[in-house]
C-alpha atoms as a PDB file:
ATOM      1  CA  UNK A   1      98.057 100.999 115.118  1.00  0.00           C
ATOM      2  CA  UNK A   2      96.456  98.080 116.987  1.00  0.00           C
ATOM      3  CA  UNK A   3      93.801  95.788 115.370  1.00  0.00           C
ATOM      4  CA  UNK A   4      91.683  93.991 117.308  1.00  0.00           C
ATOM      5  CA  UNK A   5      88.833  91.424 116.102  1.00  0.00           C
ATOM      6  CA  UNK A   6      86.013  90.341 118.502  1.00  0.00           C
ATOM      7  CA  UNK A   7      84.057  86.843 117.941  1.00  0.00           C
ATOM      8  CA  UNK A   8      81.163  86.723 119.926  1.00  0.00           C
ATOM      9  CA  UNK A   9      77.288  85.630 118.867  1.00  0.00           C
ATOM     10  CA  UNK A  10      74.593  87.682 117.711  1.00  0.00           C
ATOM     11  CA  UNK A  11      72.715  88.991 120.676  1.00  0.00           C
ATOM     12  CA  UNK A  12      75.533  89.265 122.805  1.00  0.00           C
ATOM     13  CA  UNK A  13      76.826  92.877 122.366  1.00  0.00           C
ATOM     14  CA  UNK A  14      80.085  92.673 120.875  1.00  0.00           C
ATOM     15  CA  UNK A  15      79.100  95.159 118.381  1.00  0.00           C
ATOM     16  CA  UNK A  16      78.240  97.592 120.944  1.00  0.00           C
ATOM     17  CA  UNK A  17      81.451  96.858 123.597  1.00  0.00           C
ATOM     18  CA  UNK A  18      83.377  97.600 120.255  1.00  0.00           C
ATOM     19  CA  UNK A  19      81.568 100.607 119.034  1.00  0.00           C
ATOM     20  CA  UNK A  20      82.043 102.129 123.292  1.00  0.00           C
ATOM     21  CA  UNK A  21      85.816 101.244 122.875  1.00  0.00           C
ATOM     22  CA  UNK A  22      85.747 103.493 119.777  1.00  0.00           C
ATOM     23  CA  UNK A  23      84.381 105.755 121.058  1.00  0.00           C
ATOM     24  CA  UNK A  24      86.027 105.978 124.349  1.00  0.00           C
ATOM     25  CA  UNK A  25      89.710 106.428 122.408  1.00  0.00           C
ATOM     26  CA  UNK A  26      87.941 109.401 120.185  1.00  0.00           C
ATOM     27  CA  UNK A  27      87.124 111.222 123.416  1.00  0.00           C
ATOM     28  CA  UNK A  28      90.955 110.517 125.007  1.00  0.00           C
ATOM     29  CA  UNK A  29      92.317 112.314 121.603  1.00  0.00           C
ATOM     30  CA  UNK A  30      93.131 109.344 119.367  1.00  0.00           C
ATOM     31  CA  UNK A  31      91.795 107.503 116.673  1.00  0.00           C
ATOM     32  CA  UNK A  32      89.737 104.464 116.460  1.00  0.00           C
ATOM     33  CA  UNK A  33      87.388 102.702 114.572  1.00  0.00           C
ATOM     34  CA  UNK A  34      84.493 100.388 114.780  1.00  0.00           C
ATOM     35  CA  UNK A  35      83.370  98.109 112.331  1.00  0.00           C
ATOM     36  CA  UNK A  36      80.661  95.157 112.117  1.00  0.00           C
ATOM     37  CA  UNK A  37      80.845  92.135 110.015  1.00  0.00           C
ATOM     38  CA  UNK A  38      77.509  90.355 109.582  1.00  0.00           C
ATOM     39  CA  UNK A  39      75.014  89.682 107.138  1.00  0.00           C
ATOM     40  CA  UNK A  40      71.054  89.222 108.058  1.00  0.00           C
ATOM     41  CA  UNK A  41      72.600  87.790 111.545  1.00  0.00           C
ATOM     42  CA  UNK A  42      70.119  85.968 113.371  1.00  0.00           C
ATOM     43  CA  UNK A  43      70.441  85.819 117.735  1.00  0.00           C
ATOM     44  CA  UNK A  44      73.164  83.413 118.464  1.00  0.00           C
ATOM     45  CA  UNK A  45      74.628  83.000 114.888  1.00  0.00           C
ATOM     46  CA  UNK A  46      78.544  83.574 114.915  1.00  0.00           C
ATOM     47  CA  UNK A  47      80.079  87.341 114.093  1.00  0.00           C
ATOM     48  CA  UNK A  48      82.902  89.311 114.107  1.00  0.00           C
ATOM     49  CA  UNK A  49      83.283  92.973 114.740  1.00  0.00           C
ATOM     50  CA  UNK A  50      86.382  94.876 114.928  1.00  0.00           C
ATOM     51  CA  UNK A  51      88.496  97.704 116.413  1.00  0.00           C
ATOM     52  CA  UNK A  52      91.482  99.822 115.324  1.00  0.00           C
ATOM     53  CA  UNK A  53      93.343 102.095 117.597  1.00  0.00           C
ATOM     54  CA  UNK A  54      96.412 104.554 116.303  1.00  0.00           C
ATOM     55  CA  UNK A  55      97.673 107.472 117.935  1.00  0.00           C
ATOM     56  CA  UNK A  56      97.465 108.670 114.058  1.00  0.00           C
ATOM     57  CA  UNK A  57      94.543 109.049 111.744  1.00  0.00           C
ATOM     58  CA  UNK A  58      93.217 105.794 110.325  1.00  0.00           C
ATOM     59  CA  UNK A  59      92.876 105.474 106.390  1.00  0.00           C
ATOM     60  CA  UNK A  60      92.325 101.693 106.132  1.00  0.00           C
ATOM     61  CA  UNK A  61      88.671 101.184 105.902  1.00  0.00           C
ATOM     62  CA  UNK A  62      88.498  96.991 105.962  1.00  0.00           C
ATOM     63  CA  UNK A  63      88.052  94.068 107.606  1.00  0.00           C
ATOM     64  CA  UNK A  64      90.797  93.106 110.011  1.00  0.00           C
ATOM     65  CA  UNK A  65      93.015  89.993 108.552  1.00  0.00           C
ATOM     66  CA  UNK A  66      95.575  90.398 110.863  1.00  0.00           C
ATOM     67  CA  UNK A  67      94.413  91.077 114.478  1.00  0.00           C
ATOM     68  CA  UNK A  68      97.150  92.427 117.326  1.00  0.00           C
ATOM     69  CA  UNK A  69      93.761  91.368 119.729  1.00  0.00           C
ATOM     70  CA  UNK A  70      91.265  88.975 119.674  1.00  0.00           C
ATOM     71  CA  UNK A  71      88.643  88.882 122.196  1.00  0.00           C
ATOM     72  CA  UNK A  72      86.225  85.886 122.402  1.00  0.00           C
ATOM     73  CA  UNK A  73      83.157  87.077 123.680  1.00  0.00           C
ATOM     74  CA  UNK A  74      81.239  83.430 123.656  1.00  0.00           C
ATOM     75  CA  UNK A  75      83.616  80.758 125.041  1.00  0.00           C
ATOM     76  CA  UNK A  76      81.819  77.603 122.589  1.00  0.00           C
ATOM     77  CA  UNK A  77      83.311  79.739 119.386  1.00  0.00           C
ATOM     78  CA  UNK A  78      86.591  78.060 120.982  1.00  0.00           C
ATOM     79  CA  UNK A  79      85.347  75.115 119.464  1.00  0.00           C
ATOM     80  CA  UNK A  80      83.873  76.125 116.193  1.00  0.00           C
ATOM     81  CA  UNK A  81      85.753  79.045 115.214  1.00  0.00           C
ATOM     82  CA  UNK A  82      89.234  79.589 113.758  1.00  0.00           C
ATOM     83  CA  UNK A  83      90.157  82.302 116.151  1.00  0.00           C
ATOM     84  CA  UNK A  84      93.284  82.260 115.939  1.00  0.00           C
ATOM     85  CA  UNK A  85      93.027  83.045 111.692  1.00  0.00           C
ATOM     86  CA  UNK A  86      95.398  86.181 110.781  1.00  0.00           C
ATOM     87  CA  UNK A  87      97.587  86.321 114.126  1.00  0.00           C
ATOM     88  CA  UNK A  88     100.940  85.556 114.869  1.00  0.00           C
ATOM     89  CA  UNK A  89     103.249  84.647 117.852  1.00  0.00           C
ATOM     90  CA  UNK A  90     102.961  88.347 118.876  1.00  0.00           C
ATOM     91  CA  UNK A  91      98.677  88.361 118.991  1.00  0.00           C
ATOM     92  CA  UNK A  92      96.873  88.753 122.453  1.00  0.00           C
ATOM     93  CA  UNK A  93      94.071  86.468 123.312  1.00  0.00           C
ATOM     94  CA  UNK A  94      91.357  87.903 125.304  1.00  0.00           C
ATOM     95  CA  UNK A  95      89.116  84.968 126.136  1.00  0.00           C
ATOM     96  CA  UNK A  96      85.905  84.831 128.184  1.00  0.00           C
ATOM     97  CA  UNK A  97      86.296  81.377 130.078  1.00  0.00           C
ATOM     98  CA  UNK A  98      86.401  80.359 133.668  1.00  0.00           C
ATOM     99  CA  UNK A  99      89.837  78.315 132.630  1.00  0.00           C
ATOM    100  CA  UNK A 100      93.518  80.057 133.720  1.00  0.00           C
ATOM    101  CA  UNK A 101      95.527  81.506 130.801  1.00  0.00           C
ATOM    102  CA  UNK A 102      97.917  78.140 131.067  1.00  0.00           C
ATOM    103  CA  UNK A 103      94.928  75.845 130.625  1.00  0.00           C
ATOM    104  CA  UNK A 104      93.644  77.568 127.506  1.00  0.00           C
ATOM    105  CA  UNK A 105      97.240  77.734 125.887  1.00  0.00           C
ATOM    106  CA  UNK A 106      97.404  74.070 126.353  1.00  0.00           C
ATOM    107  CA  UNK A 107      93.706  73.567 125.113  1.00  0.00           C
ATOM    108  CA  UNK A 108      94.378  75.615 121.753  1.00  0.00           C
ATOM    109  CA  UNK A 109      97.551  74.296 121.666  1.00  0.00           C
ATOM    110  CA  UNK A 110      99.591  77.432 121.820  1.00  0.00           C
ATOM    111  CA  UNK A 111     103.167  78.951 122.933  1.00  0.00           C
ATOM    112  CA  UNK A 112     104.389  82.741 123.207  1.00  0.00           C
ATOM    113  CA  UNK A 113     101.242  84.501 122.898  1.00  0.00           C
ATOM    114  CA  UNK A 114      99.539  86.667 126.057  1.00  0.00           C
ATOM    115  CA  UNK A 115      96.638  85.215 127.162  1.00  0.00           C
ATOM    116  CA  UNK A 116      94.401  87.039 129.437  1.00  0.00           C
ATOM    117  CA  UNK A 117      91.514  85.208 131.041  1.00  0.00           C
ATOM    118  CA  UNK A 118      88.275  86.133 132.807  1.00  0.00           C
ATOM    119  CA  UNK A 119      84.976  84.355 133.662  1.00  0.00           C
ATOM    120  CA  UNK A 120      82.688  87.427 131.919  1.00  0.00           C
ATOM    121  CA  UNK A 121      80.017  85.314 131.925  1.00  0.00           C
ATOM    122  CA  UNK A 122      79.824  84.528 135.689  1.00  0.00           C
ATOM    123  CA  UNK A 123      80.189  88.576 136.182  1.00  0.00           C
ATOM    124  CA  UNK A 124      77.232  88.861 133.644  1.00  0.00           C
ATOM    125  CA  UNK A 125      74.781  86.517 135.512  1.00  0.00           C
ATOM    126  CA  UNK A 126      76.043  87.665 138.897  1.00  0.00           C
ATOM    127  CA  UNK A 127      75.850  91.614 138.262  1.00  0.00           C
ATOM    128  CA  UNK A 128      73.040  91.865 135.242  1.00  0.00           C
ATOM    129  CA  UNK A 129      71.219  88.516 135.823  1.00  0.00           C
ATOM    130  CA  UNK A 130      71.812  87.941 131.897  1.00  0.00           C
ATOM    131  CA  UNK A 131      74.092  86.159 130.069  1.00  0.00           C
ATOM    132  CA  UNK A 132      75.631  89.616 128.120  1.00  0.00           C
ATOM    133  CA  UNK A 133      79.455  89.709 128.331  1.00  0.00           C
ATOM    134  CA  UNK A 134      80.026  92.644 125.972  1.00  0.00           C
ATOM    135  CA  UNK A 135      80.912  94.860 128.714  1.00  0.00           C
ATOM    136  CA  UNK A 136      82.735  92.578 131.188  1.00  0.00           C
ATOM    137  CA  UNK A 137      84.933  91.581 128.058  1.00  0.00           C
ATOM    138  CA  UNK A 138      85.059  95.258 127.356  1.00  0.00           C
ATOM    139  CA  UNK A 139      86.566  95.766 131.062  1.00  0.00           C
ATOM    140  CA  UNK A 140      89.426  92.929 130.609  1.00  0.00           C
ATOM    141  CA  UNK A 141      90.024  94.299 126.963  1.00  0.00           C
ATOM    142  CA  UNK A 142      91.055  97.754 128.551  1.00  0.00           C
ATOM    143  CA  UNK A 143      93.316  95.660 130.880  1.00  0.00           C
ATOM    144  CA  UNK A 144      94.743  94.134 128.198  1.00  0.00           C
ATOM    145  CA  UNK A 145      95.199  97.308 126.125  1.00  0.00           C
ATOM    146  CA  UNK A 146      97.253  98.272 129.195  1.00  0.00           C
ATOM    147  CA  UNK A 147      97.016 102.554 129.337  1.00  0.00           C
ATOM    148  CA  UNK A 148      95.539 102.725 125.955  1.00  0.00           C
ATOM    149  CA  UNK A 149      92.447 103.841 126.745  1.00  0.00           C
ATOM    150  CA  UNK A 150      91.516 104.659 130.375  1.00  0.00           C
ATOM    151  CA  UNK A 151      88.475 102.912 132.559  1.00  0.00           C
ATOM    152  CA  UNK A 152      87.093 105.999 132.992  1.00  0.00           C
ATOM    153  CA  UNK A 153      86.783 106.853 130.088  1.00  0.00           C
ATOM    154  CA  UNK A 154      85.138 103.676 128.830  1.00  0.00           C
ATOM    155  CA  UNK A 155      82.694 103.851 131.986  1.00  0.00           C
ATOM    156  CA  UNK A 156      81.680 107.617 130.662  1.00  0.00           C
ATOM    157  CA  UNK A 157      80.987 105.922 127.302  1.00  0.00           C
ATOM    158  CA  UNK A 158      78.695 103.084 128.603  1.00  0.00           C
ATOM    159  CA  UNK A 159      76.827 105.768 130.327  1.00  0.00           C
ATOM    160  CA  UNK A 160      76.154 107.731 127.746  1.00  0.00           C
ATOM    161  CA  UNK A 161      75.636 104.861 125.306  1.00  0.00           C
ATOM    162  CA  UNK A 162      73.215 103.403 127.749  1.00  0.00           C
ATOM    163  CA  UNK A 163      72.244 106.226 129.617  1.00  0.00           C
ATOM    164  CA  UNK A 164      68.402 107.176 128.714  1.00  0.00           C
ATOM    165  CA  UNK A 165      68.010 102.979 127.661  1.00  0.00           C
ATOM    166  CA  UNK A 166      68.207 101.478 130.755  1.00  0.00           C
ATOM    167  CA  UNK A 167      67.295 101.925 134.054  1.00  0.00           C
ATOM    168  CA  UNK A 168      69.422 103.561 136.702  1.00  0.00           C
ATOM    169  CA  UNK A 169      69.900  99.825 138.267  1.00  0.00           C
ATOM    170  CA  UNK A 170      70.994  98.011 134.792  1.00  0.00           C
ATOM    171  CA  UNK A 171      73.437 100.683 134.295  1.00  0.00           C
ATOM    172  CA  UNK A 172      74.831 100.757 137.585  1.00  0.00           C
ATOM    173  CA  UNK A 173      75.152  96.981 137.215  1.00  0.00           C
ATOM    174  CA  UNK A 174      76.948  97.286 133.781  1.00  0.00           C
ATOM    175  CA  UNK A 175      79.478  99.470 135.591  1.00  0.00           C
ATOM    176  CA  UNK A 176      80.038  97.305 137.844  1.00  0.00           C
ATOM    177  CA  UNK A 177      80.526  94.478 135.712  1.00  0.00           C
ATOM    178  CA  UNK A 178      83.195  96.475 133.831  1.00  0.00           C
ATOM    179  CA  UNK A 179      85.151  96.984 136.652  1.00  0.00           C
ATOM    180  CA  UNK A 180      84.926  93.561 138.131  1.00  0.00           C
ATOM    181  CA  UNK A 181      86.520  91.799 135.090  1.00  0.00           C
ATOM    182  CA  UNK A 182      88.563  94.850 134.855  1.00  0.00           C
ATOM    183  CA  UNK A 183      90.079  93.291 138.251  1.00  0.00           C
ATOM    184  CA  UNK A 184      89.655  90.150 137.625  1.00  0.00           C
ATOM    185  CA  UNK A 185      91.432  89.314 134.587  1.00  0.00           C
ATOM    186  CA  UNK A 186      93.817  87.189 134.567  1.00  0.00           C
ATOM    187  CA  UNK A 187      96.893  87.166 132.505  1.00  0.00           C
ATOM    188  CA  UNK A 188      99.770  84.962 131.833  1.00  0.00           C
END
């Protein structure tokens, strides 16, 4: 089983990009879950949502202590947020940042961990004019899960999660998005 534990702010999708991964690994055949943790959150105020994966059925129902994942959605939680809480040596970062993987292990001060990089919110303001990273972290999260759950897959489940929302040209741009930091992601 992989657990995975998202920080990102209220406002910013997180919840969603982690209830489409979910979702995504149902449809492939597997198991997954998606679970929220926030009170009466306000926009902006810190949270956490989470993801297990398992190629077997899932009977822990809980927060996740111990993440194999974490995914920083808002790159100021860096500073404010024990991220790194739960994981050892083993964990993969998946940070939103326009720094390389070396320059955030020397910022948080770390050794043998995988550290993927990508500047989600430059794809956000470039592709949706908005600063929402859910779904370019969601695209370097599915690099990082490496065959886990395929692209495709996830871009089916954004369109159907979005589909009757938005408009034709906000989802189109959310796709693209995905795939950008899909590509873009760097790793080290």
């Amino acid at each position: 089983m992989i657990e995975i534990r998202w920080h990102a702010r209220g406002g910013q999708g997180a919840v969603t990009a982690s209830k489409i991964l979910a979702s995504a690994v149902i449809r492939e055949g597997k198991y997954a879950q998606s679970n929220p943790d926030y009170g009466a959150e306000r926009s902006g105020a810190p949270l956490r949502t989470y993801n297990r994966v398992s190629e077997k059925p899932i009977t822990l129902h809980c927060m996740v202590l111990n993440p194999d994942i974490v995914v920083v959605v808002d790159p100021t939680l860096l500073r404010s947020v024990p991220i790194l809480e739960g994981t050892d040596e083993n964990a993969v970062l998946v940070i939103n940042t326009n720094k390389s993987p070396s320059e955030i292990r020397e910022k948080l001060g770390i050794e043998g961990r995988k550290i993927y990089t990508v500047d989600a919110t430059k794809i956000a303001m470039e592709e949706l004019k908005r600063p929402l990273m859910n779904i370019p972290m969601l695209g370097a999260l599915v690099k990082a899960l490496n065959g886990i759950v395929d692209i495709k897959t996830v871009e089916e489940d954004i369109k159907k999660t979005f589909g009757k929302k938005v408009s034709e040209e906000i989802l189109s741009a959310n796709i693209k998005a995905l795939y950008r930091a899909y590509e873009e992601v760097k790793s080290e």
